[in-house]
Protein backbone atom coordinates (compact mmCIF):
# COMPACT_ATOMS: atom_id res chain seq x y z
CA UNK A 1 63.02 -1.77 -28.91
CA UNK A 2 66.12 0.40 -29.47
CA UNK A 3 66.76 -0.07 -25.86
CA UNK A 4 66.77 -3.54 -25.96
CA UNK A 5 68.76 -3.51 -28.98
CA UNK A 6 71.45 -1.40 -27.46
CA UNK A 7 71.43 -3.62 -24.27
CA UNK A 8 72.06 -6.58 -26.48
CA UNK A 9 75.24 -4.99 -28.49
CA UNK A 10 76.92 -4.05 -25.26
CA UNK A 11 76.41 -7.75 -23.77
CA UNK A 12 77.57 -9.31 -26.90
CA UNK A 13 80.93 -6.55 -26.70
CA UNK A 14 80.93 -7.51 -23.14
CA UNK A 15 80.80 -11.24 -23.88
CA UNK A 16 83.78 -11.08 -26.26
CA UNK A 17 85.77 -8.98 -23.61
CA UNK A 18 84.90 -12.20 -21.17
CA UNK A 19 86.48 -14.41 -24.04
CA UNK A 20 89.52 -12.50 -24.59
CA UNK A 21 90.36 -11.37 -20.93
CA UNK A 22 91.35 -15.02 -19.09
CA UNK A 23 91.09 -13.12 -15.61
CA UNK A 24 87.38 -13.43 -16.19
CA UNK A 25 87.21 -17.15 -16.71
CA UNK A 26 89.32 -17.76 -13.49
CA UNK A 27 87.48 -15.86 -11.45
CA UNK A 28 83.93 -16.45 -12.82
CA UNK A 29 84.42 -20.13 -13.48
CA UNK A 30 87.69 -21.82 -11.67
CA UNK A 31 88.13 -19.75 -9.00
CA UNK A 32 84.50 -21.05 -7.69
CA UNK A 33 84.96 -24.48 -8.64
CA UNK A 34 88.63 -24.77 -7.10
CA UNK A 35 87.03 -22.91 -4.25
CA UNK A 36 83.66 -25.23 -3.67
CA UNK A 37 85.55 -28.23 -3.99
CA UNK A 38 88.19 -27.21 -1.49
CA UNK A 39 85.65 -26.36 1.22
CA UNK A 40 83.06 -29.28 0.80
CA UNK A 41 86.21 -31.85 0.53
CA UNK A 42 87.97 -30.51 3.61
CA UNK A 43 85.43 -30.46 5.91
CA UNK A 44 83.91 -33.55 4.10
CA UNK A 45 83.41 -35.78 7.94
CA UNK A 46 81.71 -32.68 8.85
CA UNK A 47 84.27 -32.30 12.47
CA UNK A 48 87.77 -32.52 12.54
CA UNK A 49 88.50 -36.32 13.87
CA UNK A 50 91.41 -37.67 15.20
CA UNK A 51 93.43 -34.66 16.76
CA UNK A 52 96.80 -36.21 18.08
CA UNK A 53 96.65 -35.80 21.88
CA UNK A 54 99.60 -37.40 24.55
CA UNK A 55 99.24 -38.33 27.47
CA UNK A 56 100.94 -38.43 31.02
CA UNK A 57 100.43 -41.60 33.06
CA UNK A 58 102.52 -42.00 36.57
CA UNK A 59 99.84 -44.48 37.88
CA UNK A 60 100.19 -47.05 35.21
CA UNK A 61 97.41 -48.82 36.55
CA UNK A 62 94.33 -50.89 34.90
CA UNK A 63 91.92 -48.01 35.97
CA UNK A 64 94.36 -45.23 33.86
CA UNK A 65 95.26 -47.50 31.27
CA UNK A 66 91.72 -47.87 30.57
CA UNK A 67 90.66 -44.41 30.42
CA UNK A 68 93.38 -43.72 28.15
CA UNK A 69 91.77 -46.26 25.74
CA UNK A 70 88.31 -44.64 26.09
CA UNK A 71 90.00 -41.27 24.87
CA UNK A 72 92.10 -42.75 22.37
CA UNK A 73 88.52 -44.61 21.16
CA UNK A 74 86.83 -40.65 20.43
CA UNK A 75 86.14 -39.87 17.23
CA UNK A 76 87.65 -36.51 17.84
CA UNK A 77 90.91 -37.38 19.85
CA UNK A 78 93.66 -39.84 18.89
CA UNK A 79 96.43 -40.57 21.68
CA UNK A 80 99.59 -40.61 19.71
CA UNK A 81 102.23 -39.93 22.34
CA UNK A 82 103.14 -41.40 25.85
CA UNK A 83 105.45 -38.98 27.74
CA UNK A 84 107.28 -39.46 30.88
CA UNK A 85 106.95 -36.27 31.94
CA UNK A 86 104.43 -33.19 32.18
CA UNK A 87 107.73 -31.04 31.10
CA UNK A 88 108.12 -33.05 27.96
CA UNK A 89 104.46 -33.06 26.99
CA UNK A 90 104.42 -29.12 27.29
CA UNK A 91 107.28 -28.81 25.06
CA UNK A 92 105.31 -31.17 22.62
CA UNK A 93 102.09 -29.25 22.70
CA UNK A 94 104.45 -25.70 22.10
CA UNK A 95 106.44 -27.12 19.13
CA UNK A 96 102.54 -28.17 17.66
CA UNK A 97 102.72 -31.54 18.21
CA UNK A 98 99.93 -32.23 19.94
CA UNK A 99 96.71 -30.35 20.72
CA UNK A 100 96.30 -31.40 24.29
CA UNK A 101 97.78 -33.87 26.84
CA UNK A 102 96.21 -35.71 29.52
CA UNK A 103 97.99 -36.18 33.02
CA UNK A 104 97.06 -38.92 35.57
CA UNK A 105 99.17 -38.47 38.63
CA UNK A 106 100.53 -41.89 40.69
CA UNK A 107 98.06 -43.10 43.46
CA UNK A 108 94.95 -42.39 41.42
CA UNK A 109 93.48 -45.79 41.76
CA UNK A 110 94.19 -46.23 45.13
CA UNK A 111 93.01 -42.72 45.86
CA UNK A 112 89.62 -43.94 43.49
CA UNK A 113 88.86 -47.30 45.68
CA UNK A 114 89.70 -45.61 48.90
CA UNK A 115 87.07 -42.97 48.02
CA UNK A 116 89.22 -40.05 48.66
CA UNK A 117 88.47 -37.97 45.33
CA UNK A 118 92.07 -38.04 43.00
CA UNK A 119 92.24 -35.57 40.84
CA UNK A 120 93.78 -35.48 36.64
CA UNK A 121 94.37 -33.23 34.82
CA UNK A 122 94.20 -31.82 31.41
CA UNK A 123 96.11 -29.06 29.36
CA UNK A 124 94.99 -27.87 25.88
CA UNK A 125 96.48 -25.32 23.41
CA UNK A 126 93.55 -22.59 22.46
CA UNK A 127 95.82 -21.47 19.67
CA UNK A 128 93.55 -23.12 17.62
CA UNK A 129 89.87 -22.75 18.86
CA UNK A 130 88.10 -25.32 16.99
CA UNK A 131 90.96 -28.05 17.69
CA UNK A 132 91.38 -27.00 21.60
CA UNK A 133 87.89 -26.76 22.68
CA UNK A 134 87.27 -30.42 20.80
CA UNK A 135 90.39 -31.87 22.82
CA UNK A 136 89.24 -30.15 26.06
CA UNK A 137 85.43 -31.71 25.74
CA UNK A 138 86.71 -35.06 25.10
CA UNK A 139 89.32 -35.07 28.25
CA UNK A 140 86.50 -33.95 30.31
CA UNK A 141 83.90 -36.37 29.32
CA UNK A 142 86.68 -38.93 29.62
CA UNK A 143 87.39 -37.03 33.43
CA UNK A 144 83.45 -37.73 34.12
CA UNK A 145 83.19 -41.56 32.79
CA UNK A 146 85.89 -42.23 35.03
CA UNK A 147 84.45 -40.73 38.22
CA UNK A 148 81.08 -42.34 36.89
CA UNK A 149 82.40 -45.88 36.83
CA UNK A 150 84.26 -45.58 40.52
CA UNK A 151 80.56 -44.23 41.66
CA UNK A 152 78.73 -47.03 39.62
CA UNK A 153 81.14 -49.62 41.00
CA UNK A 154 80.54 -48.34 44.96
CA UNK A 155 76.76 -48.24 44.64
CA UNK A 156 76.33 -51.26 43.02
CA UNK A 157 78.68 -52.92 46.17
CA UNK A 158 76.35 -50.90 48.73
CA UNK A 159 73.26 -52.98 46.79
CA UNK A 160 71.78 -50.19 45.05
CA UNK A 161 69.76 -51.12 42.30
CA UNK A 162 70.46 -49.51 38.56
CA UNK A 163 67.40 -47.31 38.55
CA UNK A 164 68.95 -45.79 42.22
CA UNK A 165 72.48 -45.82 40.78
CA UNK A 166 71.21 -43.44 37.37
CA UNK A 167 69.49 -41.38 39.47
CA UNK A 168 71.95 -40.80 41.99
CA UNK A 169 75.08 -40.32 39.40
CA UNK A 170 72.62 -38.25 36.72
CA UNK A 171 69.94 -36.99 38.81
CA UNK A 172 68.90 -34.48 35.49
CA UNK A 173 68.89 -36.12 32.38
CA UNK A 174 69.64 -33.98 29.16
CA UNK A 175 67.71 -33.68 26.25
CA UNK A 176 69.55 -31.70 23.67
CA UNK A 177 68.70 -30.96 20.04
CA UNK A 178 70.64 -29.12 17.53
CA UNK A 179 68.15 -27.23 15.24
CA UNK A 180 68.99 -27.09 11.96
CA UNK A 181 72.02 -28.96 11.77
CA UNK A 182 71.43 -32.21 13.94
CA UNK A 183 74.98 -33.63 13.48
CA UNK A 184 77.15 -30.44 14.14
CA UNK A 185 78.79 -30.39 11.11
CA UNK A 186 81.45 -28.06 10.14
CA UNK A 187 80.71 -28.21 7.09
CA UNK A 188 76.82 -27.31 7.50
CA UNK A 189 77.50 -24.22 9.22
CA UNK A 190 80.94 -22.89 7.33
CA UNK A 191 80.75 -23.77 3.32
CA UNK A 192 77.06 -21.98 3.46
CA UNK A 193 78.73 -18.76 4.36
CA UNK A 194 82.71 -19.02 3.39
CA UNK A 195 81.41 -20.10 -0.14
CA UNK A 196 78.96 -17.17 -1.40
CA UNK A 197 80.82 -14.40 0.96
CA UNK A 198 83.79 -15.20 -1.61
CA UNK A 199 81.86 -16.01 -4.81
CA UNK A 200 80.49 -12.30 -3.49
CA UNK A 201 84.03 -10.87 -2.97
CA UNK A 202 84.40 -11.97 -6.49
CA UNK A 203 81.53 -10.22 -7.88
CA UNK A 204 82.23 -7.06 -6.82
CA UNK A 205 85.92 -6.81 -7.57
CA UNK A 206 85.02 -7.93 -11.41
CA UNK A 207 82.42 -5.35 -11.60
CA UNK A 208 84.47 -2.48 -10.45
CA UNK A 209 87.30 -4.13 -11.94
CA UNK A 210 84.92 -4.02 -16.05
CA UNK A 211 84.58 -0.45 -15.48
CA UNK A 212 88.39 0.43 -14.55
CA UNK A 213 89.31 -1.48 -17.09
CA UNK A 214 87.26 0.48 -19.73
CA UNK A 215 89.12 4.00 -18.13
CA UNK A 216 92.50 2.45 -18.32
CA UNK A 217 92.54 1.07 -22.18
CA UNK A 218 90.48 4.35 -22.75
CA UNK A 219 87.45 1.89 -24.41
CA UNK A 220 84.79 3.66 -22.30
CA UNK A 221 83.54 6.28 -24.62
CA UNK A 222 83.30 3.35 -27.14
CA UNK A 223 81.13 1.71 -24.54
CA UNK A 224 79.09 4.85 -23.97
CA UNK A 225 78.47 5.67 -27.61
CA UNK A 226 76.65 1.90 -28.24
CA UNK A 227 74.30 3.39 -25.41
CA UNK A 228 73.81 6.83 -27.07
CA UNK A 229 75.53 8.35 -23.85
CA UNK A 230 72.51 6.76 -21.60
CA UNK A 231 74.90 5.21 -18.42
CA UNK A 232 71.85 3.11 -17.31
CA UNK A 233 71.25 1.54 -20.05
CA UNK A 234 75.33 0.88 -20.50
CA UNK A 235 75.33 -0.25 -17.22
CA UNK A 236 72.56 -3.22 -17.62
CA UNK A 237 73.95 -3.74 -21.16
CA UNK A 238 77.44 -4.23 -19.46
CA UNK A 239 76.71 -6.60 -16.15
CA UNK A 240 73.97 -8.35 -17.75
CA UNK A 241 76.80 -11.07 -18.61
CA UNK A 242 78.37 -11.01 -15.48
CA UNK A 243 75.05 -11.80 -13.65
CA UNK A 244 74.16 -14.23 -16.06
CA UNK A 245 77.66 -16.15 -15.87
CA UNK A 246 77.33 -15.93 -12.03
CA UNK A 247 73.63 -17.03 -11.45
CA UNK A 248 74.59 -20.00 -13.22
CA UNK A 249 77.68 -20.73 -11.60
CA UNK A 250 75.69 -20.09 -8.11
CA UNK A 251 72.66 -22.58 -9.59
CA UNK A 252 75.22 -25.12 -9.41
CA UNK A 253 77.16 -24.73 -6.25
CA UNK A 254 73.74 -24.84 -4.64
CA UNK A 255 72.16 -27.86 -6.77
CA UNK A 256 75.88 -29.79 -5.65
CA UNK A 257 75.47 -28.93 -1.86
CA UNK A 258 71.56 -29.42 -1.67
CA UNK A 259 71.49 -32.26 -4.14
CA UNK A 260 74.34 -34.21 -4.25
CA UNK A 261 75.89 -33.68 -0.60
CA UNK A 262 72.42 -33.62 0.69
CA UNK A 263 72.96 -30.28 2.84
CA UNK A 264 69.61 -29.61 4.82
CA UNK A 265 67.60 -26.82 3.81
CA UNK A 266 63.71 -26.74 4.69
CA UNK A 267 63.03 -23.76 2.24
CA UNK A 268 61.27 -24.57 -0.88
CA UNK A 269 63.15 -23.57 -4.64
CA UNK A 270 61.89 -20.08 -4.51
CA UNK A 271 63.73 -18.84 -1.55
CA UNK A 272 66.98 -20.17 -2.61
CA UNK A 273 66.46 -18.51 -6.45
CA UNK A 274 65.12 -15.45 -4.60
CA UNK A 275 68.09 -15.16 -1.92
CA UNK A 276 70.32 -16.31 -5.32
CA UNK A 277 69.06 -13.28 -7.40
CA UNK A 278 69.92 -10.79 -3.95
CA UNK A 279 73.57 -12.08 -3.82
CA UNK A 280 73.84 -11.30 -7.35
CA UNK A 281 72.89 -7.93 -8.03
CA UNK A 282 73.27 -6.65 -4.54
CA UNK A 283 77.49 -7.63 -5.14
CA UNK A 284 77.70 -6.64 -8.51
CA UNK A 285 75.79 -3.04 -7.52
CA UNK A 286 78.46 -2.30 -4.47
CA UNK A 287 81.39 -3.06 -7.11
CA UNK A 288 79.84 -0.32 -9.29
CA UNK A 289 79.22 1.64 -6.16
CA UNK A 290 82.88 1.38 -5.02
CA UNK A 291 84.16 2.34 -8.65
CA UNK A 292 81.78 5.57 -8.56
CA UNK A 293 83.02 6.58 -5.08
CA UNK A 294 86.34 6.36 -6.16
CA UNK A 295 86.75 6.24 -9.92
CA UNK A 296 89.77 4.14 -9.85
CA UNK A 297 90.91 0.83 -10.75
CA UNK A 298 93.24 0.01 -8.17
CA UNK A 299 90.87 2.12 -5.21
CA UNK A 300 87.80 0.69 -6.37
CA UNK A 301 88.90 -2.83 -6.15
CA UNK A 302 90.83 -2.39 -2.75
CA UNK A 303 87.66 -0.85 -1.15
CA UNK A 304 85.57 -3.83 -2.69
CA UNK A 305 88.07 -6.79 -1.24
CA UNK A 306 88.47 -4.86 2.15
CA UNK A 307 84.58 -4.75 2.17
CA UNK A 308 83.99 -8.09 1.57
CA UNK A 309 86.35 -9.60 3.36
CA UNK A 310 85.56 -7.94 6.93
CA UNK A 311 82.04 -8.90 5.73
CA UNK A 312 83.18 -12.23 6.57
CA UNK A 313 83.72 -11.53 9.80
CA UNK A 314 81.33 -9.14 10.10
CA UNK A 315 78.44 -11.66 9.23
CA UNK A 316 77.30 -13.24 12.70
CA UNK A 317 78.37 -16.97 11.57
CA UNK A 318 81.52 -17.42 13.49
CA UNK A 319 81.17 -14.88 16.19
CA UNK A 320 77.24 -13.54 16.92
CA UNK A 321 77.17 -10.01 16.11
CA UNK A 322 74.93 -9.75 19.39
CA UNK A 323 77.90 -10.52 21.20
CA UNK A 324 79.82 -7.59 19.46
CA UNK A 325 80.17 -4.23 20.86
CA UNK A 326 77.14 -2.03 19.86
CA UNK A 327 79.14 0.33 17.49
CA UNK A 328 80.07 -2.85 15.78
CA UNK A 329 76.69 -4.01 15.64
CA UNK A 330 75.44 -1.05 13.67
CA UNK A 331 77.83 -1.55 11.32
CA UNK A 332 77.24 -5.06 10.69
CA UNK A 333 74.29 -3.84 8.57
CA UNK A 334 76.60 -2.22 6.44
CA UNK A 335 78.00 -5.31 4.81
CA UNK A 336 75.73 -7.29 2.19
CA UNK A 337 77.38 -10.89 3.84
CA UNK A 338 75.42 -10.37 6.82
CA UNK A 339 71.75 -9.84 5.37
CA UNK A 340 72.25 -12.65 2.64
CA UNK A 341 73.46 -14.81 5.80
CA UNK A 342 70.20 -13.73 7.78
CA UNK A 343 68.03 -14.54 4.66
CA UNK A 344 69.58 -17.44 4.29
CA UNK A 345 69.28 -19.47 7.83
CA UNK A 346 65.94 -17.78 8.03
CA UNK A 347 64.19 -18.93 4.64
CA UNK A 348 66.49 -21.39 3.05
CA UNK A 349 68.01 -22.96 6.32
CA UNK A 350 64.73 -23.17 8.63
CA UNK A 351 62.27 -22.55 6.04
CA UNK A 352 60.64 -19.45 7.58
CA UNK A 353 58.53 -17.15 5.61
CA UNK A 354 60.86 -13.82 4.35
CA UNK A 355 58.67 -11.72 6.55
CA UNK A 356 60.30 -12.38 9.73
CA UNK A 357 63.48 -10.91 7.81
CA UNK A 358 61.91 -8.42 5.01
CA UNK A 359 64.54 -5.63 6.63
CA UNK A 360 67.75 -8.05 5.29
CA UNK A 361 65.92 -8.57 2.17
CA UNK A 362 65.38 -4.61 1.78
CA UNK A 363 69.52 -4.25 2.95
CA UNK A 364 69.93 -5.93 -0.24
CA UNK A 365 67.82 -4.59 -2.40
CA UNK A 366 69.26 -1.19 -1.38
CA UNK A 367 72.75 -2.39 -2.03
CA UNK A 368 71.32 -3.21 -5.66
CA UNK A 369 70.37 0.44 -6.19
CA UNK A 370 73.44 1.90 -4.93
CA UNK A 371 74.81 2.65 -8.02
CA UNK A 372 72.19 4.87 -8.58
CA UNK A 373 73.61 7.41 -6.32
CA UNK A 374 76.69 7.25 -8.68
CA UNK A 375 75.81 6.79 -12.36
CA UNK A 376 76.33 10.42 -13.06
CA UNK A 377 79.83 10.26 -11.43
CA UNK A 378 80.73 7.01 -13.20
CA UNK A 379 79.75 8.57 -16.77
CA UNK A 380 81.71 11.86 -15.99
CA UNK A 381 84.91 9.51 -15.14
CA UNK A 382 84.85 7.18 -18.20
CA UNK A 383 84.36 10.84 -20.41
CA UNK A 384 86.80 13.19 -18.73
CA UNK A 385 88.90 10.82 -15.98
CA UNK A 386 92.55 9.79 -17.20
CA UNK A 387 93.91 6.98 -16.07
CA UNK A 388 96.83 7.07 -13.26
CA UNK A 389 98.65 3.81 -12.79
């Protein structure tokens, strides 16, 4: 029962250090608003739609002028510019003015009905992956139709039936499905793991960020002596707030993307508050690791923000960490983003059972007991350290 009591007096001193200090409330509470909000709002149509693309046209014929309607009728492409000249589109795409240009060279219809195979081209900027790869698939579907409808057109004079003239111009028919995320949305794949890997970044700098703040207004012995000098139990008495304030916060990101924007998720309630609980304690326990390695405010935090920003990359979403070089690989294990992102398209995202990943959920778990390998070294800092700006 003393324990308990203790625990309780150092969350209600911690809770009145949350009221006082406003850095707290931003970060804890709107930082993650701002931050979901921005995110689900931006990539709201789930793709990025009409990118402005121009377009080249020296055979200013009804064939060209009607594949320049089909592009301009993508949902991904818009043609806002007509330029004379493959010179003046270039400049265009350079100065960032368009993502991609089309150019259909004089003598392409002729070249069409005469069957001798014209050719058109496409350029697109790969400055910007997402926005040149879009443009590029659109020109060359556009590229394809085009060739389709000469070939459709030729058959069907030759007296070929429809059933010959699908076969002949699609001879393998496609099936595709997108697991998980059906309608390739953006916003699917990128709030799920942009979100918690900064409501994560967040975590840890506040929790090494409490602790250097008790060494630099020298309020750490204070903190101590409510414990009796037991670090463990200052410790839970401490970041039993902080958990508390960012569970809840967490509880309603999720219930607002699952909910009320409908994301898909085939795991039941228990994996999400499970994975939830992880992301937690396994951030807050690497900010209290960080401070213990180095018992500084300013080191602490800078190791913490380094950490969990390359954890961003570092996480397989945007790049597959199979594709990475194998040192890189191993050291994608050392960063909790990537086992909370494993847990969650395994148990959340597809619904499997946690036993085809128990080894991410045991990455996190261990990242929760770090500071175990420190708590002596914190104690001996918050007694004896003096604090260097």
């Amino acid at each position: 029962m003393k324990i308990i009591s203790q625990i309780f007096n150092i969350a209600l001193r911690e809770l009145d250090i949350l009221r006082k200090n406003r850095i707290y409330g931003f970060c804890m509470v709107v930082f993650p608003v701002v931050l979901v909000l921005f995110f689900t709002t931006m990539l709201d149509d789930g793709l990025p739609q009409d990118l402005p693309i121009g377009v080249v046209d020296h055979d200013n014929s009804a064939t060209s002028r009607g594949l320049i309607r089909n592009l301009d009728a993508m949902q991904n492409s818009r043609v806002v510019y007509r330029f004379s000249s493959v010179t003046e589109a270039r400049n265009a795409m350079q100065e960032g003015k368009v993502y991609a240009y089309l150019y259909i060279p004089s003598g392409m219809s002729e070249k069409l009905i005469s069957g001798r195979q014209p050719k058109i081209s496409y350029y697109y900027t790969m400055t910007c992956l997402s926005a040149g790869s879009m443009a590029s698939k659109d020109m060359k579907t556009i590229g394809m139709l085009g060739s389709m409808a000469v070939g459709r057109a030729v058959l069907s004079a030759k007296g070929a039936t429809d059933r010959q003239i699908r076969a002949a111009l699609q001879p393998v028919s496609i099936d595709a499905h997108m697991i998980a995320n059906p309608y390739g949305s953006y916003n699917y794949s990128l709030t799920t793991v942009f979100v918690p890997g900064i409501l994560m970044l967040f975590m840890a700098l506040l929790s090494a960020y409490a602790i250097g703040m008790e060494l630099k207004f020298d309020t750490g012995k204070e903190w101590l002596a409510l414990a009796d000098g037991n670090i463990f139990v200052a410790i839970i008495g401490k970041y039993l707030v902080h958990a508390l304030v960012f569970l809840l916060v967490i509880f309603l990101y999720q219930y607002y993307i699952f909910n009320v924007l409908h994301f898909p998720h085939l795991g039941g309630v228990w994996s999400i508050v499970r994975l939830t609980l992880l992301q937690v304690a396994a951030s807050l326990g690497f900010g209290i690791f960080a401070f213990g390695l180095m018992p500084s405010l300013r080191m602490s935090m800078s190791i913490s923000s380094l950490w969990f920003v390359l954890g961003i990359s570092m996480c397989g979403s945007a790049f597959p960490v199979m594709g990475m070089d194998a040192p890189l690989q191993a050291m994608s294990w050392l960063f909790p983003l990537r086992h909370y992102w494993m847990l969650y398209q395994a148990t959340v995202l597809n619904g499997f059972p946690v036993i085809d990943v128990w080894f991410h959920l045991v990455a996190l778990v261990a990242f929760t007991l770090l500071p175990w390998m420190v708590l002596r070294k914190v104690k001996n800092a918050i007694l004896n350290y003096v604090y260097i700006p």
